[in-house]
PDB file of N, CA and C in Angstrom:
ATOM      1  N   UNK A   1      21.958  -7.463  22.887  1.00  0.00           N
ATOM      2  CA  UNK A   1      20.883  -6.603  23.368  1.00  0.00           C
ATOM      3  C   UNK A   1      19.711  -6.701  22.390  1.00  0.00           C
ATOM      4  N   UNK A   2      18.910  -6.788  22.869  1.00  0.00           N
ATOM      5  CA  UNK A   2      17.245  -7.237  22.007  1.00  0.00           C
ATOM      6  C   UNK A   2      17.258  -5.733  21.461  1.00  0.00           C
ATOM      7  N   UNK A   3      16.394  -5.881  20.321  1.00  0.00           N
ATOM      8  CA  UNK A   3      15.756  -4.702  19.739  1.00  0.00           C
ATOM      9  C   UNK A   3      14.561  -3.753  20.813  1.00  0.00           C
ATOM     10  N   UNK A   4      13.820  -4.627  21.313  1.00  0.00           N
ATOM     11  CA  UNK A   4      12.583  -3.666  22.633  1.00  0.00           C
ATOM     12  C   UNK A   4      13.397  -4.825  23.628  1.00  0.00           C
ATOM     13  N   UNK A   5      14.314  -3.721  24.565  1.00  0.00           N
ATOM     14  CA  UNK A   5      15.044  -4.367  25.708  1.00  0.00           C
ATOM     15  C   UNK A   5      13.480  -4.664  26.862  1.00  0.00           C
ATOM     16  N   UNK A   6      12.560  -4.467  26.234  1.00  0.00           N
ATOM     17  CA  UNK A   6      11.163  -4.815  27.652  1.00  0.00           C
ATOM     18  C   UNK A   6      10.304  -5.687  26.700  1.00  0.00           C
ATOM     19  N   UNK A   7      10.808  -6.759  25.767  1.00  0.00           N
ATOM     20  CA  UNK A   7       9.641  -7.013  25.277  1.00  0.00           C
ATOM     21  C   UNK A   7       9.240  -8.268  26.821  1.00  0.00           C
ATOM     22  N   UNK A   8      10.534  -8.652  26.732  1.00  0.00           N
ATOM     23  CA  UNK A   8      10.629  -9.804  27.852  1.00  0.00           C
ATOM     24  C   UNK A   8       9.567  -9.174  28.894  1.00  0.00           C
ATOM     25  N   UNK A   9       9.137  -8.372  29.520  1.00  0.00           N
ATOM     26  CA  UNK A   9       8.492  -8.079  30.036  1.00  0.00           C
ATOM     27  C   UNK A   9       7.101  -7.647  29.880  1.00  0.00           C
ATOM     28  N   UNK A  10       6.970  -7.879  28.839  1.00  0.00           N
ATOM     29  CA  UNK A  10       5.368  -7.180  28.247  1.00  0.00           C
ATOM     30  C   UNK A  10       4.511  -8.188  28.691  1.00  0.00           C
ATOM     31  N   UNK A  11       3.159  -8.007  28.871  1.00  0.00           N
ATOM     32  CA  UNK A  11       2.101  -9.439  28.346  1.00  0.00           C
ATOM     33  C   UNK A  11       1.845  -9.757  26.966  1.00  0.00           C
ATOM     34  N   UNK A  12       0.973 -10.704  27.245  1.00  0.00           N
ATOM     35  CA  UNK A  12       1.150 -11.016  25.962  1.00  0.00           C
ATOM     36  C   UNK A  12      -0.170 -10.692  24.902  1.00  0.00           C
ATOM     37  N   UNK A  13      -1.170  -9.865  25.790  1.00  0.00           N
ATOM     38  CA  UNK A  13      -1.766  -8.868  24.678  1.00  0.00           C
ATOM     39  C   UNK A  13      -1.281  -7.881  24.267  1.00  0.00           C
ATOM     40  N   UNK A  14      -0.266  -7.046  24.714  1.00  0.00           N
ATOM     41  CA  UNK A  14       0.831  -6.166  24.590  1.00  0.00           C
ATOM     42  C   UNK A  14       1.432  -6.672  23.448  1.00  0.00           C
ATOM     43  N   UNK A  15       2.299  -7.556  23.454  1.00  0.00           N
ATOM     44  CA  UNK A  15       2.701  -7.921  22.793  1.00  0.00           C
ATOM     45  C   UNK A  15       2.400  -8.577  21.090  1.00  0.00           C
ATOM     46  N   UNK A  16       0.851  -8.977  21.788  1.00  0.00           N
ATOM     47  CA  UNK A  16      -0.056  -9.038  20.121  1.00  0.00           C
ATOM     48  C   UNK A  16       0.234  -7.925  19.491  1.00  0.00           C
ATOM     49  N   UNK A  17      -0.180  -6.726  20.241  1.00  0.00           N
ATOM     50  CA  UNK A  17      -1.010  -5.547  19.472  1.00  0.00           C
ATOM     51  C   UNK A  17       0.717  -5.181  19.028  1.00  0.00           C
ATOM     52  N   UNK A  18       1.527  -4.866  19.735  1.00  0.00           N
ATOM     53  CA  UNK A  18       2.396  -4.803  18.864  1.00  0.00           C
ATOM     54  C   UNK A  18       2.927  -5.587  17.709  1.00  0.00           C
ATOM     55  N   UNK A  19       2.821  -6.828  17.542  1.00  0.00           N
ATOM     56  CA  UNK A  19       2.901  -7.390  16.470  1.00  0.00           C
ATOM     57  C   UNK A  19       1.981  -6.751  15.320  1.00  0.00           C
ATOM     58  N   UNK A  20       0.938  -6.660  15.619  1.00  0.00           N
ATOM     59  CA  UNK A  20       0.155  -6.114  14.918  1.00  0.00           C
ATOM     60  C   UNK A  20       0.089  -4.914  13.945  1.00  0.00           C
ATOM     61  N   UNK A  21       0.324  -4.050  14.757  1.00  0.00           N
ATOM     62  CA  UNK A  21       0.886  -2.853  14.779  1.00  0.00           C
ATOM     63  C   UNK A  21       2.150  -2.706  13.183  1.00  0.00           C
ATOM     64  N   UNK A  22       3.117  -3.736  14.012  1.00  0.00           N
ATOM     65  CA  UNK A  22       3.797  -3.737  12.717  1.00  0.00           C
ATOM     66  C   UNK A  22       3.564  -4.145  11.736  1.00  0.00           C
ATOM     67  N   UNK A  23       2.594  -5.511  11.123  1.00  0.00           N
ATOM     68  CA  UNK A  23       2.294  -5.868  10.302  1.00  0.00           C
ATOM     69  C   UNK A  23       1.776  -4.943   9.879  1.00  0.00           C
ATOM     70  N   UNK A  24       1.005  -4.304  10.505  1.00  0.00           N
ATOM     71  CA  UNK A  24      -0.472  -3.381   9.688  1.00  0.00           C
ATOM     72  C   UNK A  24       0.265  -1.987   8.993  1.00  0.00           C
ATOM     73  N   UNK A  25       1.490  -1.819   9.484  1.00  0.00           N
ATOM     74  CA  UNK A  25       2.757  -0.434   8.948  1.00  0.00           C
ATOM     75  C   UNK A  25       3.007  -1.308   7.964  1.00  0.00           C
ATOM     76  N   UNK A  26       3.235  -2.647   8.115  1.00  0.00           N
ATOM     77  CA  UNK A  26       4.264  -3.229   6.697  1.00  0.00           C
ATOM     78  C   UNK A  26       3.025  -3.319   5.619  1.00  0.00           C
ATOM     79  N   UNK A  27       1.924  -3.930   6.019  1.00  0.00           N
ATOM     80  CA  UNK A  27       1.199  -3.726   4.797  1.00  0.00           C
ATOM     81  C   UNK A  27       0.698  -2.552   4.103  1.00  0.00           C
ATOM     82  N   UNK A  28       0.803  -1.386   5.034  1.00  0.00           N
ATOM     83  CA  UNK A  28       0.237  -0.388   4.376  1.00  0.00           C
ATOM     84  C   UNK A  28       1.038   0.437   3.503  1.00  0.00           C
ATOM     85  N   UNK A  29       2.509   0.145   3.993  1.00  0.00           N
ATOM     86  CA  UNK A  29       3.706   0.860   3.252  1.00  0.00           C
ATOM     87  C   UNK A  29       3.861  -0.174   1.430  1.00  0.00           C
ATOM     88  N   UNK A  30       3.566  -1.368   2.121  1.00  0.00           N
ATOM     89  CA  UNK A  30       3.549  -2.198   0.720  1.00  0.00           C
ATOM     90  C   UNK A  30       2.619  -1.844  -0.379  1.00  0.00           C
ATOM     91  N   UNK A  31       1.219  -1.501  -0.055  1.00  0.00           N
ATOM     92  CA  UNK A  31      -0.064  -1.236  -0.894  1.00  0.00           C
ATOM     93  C   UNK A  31       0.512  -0.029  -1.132  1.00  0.00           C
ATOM     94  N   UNK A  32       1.251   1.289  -0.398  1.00  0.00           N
ATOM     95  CA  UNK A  32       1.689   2.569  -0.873  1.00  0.00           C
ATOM     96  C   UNK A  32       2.191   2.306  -2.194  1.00  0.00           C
ATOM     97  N   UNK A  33       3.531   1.701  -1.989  1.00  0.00           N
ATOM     98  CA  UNK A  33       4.353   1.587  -2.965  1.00  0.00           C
ATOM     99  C   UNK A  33       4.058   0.828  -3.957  1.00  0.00           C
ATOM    100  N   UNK A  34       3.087  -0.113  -3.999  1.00  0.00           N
ATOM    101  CA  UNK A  34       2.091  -0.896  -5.487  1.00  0.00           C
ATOM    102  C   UNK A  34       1.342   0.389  -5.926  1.00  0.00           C
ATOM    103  N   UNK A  35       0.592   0.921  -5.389  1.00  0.00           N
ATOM    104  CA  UNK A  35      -0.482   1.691  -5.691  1.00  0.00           C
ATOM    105  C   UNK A  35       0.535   3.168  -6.448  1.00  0.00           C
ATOM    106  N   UNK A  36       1.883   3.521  -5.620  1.00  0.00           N
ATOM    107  CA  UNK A  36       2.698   4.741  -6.200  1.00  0.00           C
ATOM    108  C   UNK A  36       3.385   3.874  -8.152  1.00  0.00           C
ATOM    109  N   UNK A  37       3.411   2.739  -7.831  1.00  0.00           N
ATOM    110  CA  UNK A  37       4.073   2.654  -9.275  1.00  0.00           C
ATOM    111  C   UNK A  37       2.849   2.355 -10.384  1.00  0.00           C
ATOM    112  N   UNK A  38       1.642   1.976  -9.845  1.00  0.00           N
ATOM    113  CA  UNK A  38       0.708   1.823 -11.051  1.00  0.00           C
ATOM    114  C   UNK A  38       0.097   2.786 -11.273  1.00  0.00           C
ATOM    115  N   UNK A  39       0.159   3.948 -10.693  1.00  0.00           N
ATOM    116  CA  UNK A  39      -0.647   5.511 -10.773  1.00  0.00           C
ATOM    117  C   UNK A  39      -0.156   5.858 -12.121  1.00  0.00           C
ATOM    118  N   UNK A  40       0.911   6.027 -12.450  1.00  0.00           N
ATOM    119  CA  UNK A  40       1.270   6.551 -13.950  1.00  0.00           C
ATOM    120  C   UNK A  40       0.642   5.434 -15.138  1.00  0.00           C
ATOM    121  N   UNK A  41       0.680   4.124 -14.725  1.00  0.00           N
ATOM    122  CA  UNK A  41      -0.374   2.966 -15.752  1.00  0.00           C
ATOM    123  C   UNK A  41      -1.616   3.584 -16.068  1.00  0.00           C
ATOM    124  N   UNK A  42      -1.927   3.856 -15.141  1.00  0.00           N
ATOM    125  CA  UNK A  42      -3.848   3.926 -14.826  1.00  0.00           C
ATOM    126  C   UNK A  42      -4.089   5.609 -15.171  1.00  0.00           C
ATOM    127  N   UNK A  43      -3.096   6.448 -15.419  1.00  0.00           N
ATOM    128  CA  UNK A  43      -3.111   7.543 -15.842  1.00  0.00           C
ATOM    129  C   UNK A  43      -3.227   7.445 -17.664  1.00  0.00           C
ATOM    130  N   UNK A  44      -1.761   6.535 -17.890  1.00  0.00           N
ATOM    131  CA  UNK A  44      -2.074   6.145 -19.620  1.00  0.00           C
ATOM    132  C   UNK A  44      -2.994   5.699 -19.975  1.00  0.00           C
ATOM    133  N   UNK A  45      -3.226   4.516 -19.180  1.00  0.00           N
ATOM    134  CA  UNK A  45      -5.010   3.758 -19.610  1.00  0.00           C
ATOM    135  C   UNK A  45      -6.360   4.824 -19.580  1.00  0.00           C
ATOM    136  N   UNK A  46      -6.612   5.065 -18.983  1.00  0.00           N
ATOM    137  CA  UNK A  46      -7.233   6.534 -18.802  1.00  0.00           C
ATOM    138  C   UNK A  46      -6.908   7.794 -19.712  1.00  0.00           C
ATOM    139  N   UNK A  47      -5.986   7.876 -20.253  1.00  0.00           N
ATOM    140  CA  UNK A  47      -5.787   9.008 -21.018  1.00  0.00           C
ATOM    141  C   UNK A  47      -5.545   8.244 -23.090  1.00  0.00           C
ATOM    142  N   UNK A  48      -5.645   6.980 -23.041  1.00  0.00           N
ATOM    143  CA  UNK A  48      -5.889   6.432 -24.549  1.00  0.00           C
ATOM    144  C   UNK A  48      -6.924   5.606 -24.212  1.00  0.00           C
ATOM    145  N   UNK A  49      -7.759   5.370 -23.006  1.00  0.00           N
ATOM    146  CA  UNK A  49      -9.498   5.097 -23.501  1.00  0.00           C
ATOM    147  C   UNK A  49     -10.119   6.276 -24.021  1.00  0.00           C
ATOM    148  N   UNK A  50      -9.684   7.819 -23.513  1.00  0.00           N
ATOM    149  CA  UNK A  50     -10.477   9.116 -23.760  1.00  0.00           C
ATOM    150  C   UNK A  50      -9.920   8.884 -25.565  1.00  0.00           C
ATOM    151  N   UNK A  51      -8.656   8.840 -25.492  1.00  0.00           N
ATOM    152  CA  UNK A  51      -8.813   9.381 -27.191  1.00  0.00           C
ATOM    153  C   UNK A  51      -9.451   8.453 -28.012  1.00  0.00           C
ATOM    154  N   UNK A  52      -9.175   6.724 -27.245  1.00  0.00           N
ATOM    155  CA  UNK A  52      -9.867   6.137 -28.523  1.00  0.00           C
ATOM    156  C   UNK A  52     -11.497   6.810 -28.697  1.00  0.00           C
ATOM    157  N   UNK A  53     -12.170   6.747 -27.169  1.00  0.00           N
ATOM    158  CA  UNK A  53     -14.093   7.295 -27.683  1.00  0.00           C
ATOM    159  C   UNK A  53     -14.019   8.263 -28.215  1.00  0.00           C
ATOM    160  N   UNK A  54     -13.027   9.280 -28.486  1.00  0.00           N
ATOM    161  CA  UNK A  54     -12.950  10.777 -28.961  1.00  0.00           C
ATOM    162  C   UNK A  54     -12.656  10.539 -30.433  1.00  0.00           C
ATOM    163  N   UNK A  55     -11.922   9.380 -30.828  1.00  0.00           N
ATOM    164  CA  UNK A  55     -11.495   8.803 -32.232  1.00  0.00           C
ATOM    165  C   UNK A  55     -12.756   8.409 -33.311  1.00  0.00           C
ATOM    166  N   UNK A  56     -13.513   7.355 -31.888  1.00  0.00           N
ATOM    167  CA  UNK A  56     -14.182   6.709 -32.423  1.00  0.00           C
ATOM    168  C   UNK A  56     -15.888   7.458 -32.540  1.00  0.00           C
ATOM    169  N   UNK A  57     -16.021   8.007 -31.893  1.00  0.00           N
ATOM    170  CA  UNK A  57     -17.248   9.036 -31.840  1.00  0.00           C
ATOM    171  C   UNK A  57     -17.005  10.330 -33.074  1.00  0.00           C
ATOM    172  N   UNK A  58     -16.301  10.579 -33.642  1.00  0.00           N
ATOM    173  CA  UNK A  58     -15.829  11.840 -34.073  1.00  0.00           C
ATOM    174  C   UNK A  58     -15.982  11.000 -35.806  1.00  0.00           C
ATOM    175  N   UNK A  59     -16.209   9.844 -35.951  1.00  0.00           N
ATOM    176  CA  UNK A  59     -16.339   9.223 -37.644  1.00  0.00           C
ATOM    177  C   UNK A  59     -17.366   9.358 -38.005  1.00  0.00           C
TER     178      UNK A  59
END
């Protein structure tokens, strides 16, 4: 049994946009999960550029 028991039946702009569709879920879930693990990076980088100008301004 197929996964969409009607794909056999769709056209085949139907059938684009659903392709589509999924790609455009898979890429966006992918950029989620890049973007969820470098948030804590870009938090450190961001939080020891402030101290170095605060280091370096303060001599």
């Amino acid at each position: 049994m197929s996964l969409l028991p009607r794909w056999e039946y769709m056209t085949d702009d139907a059938k684009a946009i659903a392709k589509r569709v999924v790609i455009s879920t898979f890429v966006l879930f992918l950029s989620l999960w890049v973007i969820r693990a470098l948030i804590p990076w870009v938090i450190v980088a961001l939080l020891g550029y402030w101290v170095f100008k605060w280091l370096s301004t303060s001599n």
